[in-house]
Protein backbone atom coordinates (compact mmCIF):
# COMPACT_ATOMS: atom_id res chain seq x y z
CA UNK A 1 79.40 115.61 110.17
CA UNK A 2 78.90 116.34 106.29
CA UNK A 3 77.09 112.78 104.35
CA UNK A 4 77.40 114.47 101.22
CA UNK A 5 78.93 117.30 99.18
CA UNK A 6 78.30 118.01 96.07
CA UNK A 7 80.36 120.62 93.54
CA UNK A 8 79.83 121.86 90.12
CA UNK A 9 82.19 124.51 88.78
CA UNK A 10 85.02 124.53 90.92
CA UNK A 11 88.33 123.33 90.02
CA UNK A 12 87.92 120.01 88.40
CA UNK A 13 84.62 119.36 89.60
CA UNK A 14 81.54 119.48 87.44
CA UNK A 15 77.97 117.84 88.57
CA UNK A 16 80.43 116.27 91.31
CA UNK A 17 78.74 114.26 94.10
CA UNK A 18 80.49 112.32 96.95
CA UNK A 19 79.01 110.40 100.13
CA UNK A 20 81.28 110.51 103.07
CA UNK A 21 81.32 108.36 106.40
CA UNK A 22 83.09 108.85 109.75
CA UNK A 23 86.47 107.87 107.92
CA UNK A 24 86.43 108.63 104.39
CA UNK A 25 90.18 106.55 102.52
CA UNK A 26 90.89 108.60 99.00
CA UNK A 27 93.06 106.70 97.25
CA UNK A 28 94.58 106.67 93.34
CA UNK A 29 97.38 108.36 91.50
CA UNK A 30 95.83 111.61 90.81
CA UNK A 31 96.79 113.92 93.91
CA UNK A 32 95.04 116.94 92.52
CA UNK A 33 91.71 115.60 93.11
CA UNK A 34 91.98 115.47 96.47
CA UNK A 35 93.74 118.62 97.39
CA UNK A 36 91.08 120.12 95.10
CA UNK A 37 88.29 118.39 97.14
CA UNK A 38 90.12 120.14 100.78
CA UNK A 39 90.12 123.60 98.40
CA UNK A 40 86.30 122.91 98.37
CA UNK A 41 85.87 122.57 101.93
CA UNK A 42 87.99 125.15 102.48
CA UNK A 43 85.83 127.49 100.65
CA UNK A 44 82.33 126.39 101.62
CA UNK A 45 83.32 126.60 105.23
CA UNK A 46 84.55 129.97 105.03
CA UNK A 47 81.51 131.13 102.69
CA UNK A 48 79.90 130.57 105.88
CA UNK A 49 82.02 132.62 108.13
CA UNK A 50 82.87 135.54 106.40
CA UNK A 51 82.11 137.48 103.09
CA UNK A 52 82.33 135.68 99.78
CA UNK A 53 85.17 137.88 98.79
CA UNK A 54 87.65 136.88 101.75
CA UNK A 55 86.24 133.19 101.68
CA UNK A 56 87.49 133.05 98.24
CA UNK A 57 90.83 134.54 98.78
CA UNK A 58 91.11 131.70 101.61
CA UNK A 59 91.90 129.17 98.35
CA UNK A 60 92.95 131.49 95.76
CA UNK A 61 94.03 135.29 95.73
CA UNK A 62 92.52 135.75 92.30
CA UNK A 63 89.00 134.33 93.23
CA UNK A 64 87.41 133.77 89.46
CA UNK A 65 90.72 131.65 88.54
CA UNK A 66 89.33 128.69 90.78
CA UNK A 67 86.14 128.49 88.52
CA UNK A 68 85.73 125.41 86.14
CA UNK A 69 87.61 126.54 82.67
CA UNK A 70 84.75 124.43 81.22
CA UNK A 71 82.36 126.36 82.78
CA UNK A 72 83.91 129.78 81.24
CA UNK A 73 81.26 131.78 79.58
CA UNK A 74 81.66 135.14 78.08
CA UNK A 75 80.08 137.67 80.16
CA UNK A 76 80.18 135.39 83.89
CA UNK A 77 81.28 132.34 85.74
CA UNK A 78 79.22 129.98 87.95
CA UNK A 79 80.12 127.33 90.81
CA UNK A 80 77.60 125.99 93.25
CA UNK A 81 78.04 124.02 96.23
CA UNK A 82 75.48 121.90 98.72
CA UNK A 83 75.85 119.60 101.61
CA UNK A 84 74.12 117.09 104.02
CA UNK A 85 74.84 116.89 107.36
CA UNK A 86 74.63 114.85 110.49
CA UNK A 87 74.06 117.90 113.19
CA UNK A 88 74.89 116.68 117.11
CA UNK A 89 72.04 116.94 119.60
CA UNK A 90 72.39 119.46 120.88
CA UNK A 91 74.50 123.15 120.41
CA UNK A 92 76.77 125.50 122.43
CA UNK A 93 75.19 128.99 122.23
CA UNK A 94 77.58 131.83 122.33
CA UNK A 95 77.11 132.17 126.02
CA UNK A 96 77.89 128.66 126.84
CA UNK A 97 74.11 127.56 127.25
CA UNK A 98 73.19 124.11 126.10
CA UNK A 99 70.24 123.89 123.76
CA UNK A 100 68.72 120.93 121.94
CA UNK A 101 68.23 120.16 118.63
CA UNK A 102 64.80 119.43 117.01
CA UNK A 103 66.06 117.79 114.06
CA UNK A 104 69.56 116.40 113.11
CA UNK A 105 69.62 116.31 109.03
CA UNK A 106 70.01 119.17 107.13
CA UNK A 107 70.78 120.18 104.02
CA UNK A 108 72.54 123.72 102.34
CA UNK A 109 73.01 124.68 98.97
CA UNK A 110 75.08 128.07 98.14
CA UNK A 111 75.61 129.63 94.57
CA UNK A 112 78.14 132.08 93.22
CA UNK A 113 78.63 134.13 90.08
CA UNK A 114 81.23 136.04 89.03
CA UNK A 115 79.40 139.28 87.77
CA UNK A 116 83.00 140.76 87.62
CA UNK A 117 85.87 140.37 89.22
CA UNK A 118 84.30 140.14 92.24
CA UNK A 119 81.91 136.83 93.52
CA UNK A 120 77.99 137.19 93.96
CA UNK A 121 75.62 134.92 95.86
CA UNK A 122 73.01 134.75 93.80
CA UNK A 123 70.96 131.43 95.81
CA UNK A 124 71.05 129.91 99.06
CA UNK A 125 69.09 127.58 101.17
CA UNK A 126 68.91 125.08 103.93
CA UNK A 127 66.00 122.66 104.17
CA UNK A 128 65.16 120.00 106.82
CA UNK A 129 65.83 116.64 105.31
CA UNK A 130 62.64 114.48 105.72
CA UNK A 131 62.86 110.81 106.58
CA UNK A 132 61.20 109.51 103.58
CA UNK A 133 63.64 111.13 100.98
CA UNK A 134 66.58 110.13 103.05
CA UNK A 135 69.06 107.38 101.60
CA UNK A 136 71.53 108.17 103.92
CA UNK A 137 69.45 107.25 107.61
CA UNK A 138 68.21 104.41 105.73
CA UNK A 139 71.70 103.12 105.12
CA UNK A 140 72.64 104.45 108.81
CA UNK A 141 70.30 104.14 111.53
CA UNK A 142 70.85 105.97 114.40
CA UNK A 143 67.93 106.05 117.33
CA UNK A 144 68.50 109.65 118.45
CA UNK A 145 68.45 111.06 115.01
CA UNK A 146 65.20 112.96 114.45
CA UNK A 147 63.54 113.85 111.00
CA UNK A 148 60.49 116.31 110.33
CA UNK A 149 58.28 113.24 108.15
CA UNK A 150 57.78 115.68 105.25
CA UNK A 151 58.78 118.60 103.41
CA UNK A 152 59.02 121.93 105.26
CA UNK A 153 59.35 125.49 104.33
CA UNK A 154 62.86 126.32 103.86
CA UNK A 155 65.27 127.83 106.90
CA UNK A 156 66.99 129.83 104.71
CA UNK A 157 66.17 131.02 100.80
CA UNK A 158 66.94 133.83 98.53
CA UNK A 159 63.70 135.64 98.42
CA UNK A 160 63.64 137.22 94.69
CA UNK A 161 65.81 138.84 92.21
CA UNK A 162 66.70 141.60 93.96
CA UNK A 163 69.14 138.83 96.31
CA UNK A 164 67.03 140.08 99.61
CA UNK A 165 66.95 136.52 101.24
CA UNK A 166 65.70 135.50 104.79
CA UNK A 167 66.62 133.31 107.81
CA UNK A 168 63.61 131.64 109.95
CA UNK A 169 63.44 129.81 113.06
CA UNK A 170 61.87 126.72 113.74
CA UNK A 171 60.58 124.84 116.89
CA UNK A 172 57.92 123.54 116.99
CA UNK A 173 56.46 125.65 113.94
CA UNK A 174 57.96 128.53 112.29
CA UNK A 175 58.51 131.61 114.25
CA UNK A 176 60.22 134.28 113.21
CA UNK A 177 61.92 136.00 109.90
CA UNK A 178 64.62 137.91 109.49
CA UNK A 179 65.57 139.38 106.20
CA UNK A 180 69.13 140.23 105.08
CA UNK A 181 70.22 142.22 102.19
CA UNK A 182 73.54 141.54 101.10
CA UNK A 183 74.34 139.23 97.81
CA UNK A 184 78.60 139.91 98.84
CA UNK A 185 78.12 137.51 102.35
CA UNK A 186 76.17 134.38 102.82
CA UNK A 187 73.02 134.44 105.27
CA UNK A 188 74.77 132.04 107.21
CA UNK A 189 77.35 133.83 107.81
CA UNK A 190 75.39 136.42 109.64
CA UNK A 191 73.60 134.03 111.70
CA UNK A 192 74.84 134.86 115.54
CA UNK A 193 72.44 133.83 118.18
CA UNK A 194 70.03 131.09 119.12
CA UNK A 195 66.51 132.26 117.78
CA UNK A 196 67.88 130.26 114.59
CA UNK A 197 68.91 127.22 116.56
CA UNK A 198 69.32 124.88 113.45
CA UNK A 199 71.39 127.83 111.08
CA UNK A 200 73.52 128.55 113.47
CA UNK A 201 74.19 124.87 114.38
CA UNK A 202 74.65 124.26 110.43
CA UNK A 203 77.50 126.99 111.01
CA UNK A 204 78.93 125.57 113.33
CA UNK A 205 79.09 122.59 111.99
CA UNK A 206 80.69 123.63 109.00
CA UNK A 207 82.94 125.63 110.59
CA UNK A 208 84.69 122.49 112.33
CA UNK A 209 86.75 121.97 109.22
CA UNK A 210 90.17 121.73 109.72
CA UNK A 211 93.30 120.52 107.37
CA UNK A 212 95.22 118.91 109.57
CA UNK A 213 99.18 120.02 108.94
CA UNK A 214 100.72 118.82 112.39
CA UNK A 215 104.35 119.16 111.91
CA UNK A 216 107.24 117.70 114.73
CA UNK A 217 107.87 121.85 115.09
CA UNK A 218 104.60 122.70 116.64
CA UNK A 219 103.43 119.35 118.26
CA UNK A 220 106.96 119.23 120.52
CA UNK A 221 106.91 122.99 121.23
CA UNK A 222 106.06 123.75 125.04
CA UNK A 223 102.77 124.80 126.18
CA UNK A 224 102.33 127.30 128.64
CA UNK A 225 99.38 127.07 131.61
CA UNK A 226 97.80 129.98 129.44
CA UNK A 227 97.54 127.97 126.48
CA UNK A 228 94.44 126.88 124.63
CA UNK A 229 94.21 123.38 126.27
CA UNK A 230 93.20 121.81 122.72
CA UNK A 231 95.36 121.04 119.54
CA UNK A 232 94.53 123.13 116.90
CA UNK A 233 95.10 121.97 113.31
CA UNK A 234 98.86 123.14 113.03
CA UNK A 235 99.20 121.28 116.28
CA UNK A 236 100.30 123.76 118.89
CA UNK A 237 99.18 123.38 122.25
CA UNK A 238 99.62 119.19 122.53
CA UNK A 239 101.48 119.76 125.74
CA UNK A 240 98.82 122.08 127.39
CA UNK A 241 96.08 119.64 125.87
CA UNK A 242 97.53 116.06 127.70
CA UNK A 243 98.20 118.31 131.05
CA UNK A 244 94.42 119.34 131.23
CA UNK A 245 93.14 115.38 129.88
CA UNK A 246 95.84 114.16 132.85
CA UNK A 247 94.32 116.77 135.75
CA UNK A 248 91.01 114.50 136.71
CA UNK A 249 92.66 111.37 135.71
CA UNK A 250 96.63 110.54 135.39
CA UNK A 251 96.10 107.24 134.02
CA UNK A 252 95.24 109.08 130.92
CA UNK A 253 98.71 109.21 129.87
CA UNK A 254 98.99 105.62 130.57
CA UNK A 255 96.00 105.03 128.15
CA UNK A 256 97.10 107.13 125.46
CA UNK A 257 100.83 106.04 125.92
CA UNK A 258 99.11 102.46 125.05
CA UNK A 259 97.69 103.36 121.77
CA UNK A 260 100.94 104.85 121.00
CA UNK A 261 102.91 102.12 121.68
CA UNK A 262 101.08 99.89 119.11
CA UNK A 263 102.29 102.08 116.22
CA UNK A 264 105.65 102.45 118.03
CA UNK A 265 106.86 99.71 120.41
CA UNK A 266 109.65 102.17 121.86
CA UNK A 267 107.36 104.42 123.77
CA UNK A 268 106.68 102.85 127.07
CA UNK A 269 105.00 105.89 128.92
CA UNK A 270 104.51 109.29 128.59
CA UNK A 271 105.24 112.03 130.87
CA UNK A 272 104.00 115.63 130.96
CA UNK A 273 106.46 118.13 132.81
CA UNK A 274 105.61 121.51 134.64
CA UNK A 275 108.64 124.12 134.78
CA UNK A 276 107.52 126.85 137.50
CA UNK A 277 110.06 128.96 136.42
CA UNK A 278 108.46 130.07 133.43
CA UNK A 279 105.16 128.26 133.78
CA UNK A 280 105.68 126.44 130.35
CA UNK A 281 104.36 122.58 130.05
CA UNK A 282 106.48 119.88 128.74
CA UNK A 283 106.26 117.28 126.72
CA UNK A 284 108.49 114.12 127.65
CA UNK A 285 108.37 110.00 126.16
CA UNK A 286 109.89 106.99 128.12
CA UNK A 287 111.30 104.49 126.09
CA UNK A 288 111.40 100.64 126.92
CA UNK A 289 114.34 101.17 128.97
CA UNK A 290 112.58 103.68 131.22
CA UNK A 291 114.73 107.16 129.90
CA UNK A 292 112.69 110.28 129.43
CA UNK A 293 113.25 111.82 126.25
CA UNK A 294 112.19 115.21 125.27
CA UNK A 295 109.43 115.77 122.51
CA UNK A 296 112.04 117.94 120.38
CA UNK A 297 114.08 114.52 119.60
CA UNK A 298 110.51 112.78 118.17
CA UNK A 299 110.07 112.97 114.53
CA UNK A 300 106.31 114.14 113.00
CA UNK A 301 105.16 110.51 112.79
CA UNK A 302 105.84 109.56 116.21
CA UNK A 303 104.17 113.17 117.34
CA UNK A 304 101.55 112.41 115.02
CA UNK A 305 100.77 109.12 116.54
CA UNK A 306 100.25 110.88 119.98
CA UNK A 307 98.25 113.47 118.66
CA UNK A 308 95.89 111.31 117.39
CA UNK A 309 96.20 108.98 120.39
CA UNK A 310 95.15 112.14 122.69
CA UNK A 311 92.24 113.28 120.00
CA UNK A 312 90.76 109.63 120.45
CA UNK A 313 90.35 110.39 124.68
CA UNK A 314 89.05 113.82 124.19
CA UNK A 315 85.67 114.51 123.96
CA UNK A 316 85.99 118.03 122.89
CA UNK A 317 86.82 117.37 119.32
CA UNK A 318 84.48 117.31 116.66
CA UNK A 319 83.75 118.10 112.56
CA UNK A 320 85.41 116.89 109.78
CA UNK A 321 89.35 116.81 109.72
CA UNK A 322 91.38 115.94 106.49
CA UNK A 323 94.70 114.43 106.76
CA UNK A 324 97.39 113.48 103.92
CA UNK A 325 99.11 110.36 103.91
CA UNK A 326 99.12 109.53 107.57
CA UNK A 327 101.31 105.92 106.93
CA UNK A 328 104.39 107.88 105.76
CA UNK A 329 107.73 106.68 107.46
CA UNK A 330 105.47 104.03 109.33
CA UNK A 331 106.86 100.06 108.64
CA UNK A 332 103.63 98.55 106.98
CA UNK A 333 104.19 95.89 109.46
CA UNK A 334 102.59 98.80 111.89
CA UNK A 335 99.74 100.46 109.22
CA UNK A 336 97.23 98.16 110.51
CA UNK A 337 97.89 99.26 113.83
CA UNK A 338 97.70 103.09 112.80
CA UNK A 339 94.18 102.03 111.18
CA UNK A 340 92.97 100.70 114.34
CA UNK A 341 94.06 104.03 116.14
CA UNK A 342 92.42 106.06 113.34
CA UNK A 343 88.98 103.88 113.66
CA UNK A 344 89.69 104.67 117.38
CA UNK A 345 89.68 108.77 116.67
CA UNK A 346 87.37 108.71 114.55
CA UNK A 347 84.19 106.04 115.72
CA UNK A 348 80.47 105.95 114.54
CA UNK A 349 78.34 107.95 115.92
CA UNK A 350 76.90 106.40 118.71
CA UNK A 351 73.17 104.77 118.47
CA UNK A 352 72.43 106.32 121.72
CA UNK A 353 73.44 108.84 123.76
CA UNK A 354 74.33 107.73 127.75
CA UNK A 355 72.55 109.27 130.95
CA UNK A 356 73.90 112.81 131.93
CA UNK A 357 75.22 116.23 130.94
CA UNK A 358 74.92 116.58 127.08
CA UNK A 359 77.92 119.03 127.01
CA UNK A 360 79.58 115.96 128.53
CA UNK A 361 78.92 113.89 125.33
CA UNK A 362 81.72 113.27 122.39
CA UNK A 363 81.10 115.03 119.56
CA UNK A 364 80.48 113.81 116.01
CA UNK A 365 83.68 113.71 113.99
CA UNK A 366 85.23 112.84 110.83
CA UNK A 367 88.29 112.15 108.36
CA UNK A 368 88.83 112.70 104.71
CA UNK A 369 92.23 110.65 104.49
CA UNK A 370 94.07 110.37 101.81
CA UNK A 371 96.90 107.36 101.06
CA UNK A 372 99.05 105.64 99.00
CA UNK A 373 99.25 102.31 100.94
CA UNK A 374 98.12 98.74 99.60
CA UNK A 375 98.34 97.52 102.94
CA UNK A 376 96.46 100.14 104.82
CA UNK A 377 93.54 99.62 101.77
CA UNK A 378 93.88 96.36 102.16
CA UNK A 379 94.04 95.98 105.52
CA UNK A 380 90.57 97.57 105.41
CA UNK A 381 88.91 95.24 103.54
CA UNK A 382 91.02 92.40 104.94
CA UNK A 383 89.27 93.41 108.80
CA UNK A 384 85.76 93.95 107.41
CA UNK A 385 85.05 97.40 108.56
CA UNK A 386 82.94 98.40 106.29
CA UNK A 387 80.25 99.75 107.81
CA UNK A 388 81.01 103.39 108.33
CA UNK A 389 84.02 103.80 106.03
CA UNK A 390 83.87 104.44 102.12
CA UNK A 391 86.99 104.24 99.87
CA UNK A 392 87.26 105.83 96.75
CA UNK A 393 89.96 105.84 93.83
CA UNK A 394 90.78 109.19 92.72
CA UNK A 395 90.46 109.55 88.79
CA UNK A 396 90.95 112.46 86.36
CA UNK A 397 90.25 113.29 82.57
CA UNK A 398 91.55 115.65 80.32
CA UNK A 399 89.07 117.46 78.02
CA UNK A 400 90.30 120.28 75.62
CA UNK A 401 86.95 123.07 74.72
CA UNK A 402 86.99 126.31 72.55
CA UNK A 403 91.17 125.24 72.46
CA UNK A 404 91.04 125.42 75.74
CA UNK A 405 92.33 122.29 77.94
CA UNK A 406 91.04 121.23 81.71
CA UNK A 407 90.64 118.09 83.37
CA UNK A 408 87.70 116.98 85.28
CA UNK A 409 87.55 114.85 88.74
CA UNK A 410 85.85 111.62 89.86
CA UNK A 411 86.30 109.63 92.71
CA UNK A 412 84.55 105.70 92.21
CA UNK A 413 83.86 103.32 94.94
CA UNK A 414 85.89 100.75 95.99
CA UNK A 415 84.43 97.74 97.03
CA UNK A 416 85.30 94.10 97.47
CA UNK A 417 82.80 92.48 95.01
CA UNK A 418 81.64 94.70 93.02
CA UNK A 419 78.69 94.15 90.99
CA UNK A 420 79.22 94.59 87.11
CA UNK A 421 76.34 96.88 86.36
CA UNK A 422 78.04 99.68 88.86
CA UNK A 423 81.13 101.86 88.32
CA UNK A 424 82.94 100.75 91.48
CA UNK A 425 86.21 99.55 91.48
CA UNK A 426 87.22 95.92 92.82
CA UNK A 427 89.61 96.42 96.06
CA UNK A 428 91.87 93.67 94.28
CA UNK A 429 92.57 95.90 91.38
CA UNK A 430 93.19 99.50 93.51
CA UNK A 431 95.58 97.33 95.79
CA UNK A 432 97.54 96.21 92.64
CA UNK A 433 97.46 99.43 91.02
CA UNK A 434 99.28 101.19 94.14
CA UNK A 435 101.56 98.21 94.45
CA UNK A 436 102.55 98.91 90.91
């Protein structure tokens, strides 16, 4: 779960910082902010998965055209990234062993220059984040979240000039060093195995991203028995994923036909059909009247609303997701309901963990969402839960330097008294700005 990001240099963003929560409402009349913010995310992710070069071309095929124009300088160009996070307990290895985490906040910074055509990391790190400098666990306090009470060497750093860096483990005390020496790829990325328990759980973590596109196409297509039994984040495989969530425990369907039914009334069950013939899964809703109707008839919304009804009973989920404009084609007389099912996907993270199998725990997860809705804002502020969402209003401004123009990004907080010495917006005045 990422608590903070921070940009400078990319896009529209310069000295950018932003706090997130479990479910994270971005809100305004600017839509470029936000799709600049996914680019962002995008990009760190994939900074620590593959080389810089490809990571880049993941946003833009001409890498150095994403920098800040108002960071342009005449021989290079500069963007730097860094995020908090809120690691789970424990982590998979890449054998399927279970391993637990000695600490659960952590913190990585990356830096890029454009030398020439071509991006160079030129720092990286990732620290422990001690207790007594953290504003986040203050603001959230969670029991099974464990901090080192002080500063400690760094996991990960660029060792001198020459871009050399290292990667070192940590239990108990430091370990063991490895060096890598290659300014084109992030350490990170390079981090494979479970000697460095907390990198490669920092990976993994950021690796979890996922823009969320599900379209009708893909969510009503037939699975197969071979199919990955999870929904991926074009939404294939939601057939395969309720048949293996309805195998220990038919009443399942029942549940998640439930939560669907609060968004919309027609769907009284839902059904999940195996053809033998061609061993492909099917996808089937009853409506009040009892008919079964096939998934191909069910427009994105309605799929939507079942895909995120299955997410919230599977346990196998986690990382940050970012969806856009979930309430279209929904009657605002249903948006709160949709809210509740969102707060349902997406919960707190728990204050405790229960008795039993770790791998058997839910894994932490989170939304970026972005709306246009008065009444899903305000049916936020109208319920009260406030305690692990943030809402922001999405502003931009247009600066013109060297007769060059650009425009810059900031998001403000929206709260429902805010005080006058802050910069937060009043909920009263964003819900009357997007009914106007």
């Amino acid at each position: 779960m990422i608590t903070r990001i921070e940009i400078n240099g990319f896009k529209s963003f310069h000295e950018f910082k932003l706090d997130l929560a479990p479910l994270t409402l971005l809100t305004g009349n600017h839509k470029a902010g936000s799709k600049d913010l996914f680019e962002a995310l995008t990009l760190l992710s994939q900074l620590t998965q593959v080389n810089a070069l490809k990571a880049f071309h993941s946003v833009h095929p001409t890498p150095k055209s994403v920098a800040s124009p108002h960071r342009n300088l005449k021989t290079n160009v500069s963007m730097e990234f860094a995020v908090e996070l809120l690691l789970d307990p424990y982590i998979k290895g890449p054998r399927g062993s279970v391993e637990l985490l000695r600490y659960h906040r952590l913190r990585y910074e990356i830096s890029i220059i454009f030398w020439s055509p071509l991006p160079t990391i030129i720092y990286e790190s990732l620290l422990f984040i001690p207790k007594s400098t953290d504003d986040w666990s203050r603001r959230y306090p969670i029991n099974w979240v464990n901090q080192p009470a002080k500063a400690l060497p760094l996991l990960i750093d660029i060792a001198d000039q020459s871009y050399d860096g290292f990667v070192r483990s940590y239990d108990d005390q430091f370990k063991e060093e490895h060096t890598v020496t290659d300014d084109r790829s992030s350490i990170l990325s390079k981090v494979i195995d479970l000697r460095f328990i907390h990198a490669l759980a920092v990976k993994q973590a950021l690796s979890r991203w996922q823009h969320i596109q599900w379209s009708a196409d893909t969510l009503s297509k037939p699975s197969t028995l071979q199919s990955l039994p999870h929904i991926d984040a074009l939404g294939n495989n939601l057939a395969a994923t309720l048949y293996r969530l309805s195998r220990p425990n038919l009443s399942m369907l029942e549940h998640i036909a439930y939560d669907v039914s609060q968004v919309f009334p027609f769907v009284s069950a839902i059904h999940i059909e195996e053809n033998a013939s061609d061993n492909s899964i099917l996808l089937k809703v009853a409506n009040q009247e009892g008919e079964y109707i096939s998934a191909d008839t069910l427009d994105d919304r309605q799929l939507q609303a079942i895909a995120f009804a299955t997410m919230a009973q599977d346990h196998v989920y986690g990382g940050t997701f970012t969806i856009e404009h979930p309430e279209k084609g929904i009657d605002d007389i249903r948006i709160q309901a949709l809210f509740e099912r969102l707060l349902n996907s997406f919960p707190n993270p728990p204050l405790n963990y229960e008795n039993g199998a770790l791998e058997e725990q839910p894994l932490l997860r989170q939304l970026l969402l972005t709306t246009d809705s008065p009444t899903l804002i305000q049916s936020h502020f109208s319920q009260m839960f406030q305690e692990h969402i943030i809402v922001y209003w999405i502003t931009t401004q247009a600066y013109r330097n060297n007769q060059q123009s650009y425009r810059v990004t900031y998001m403000k907080v929206v709260e429902t008294d805010p005080h006058p010495d802050t910069t937060a917006c009043s909920a009263r005045s964003v819900i009357d700005a997007l009914k106007s």
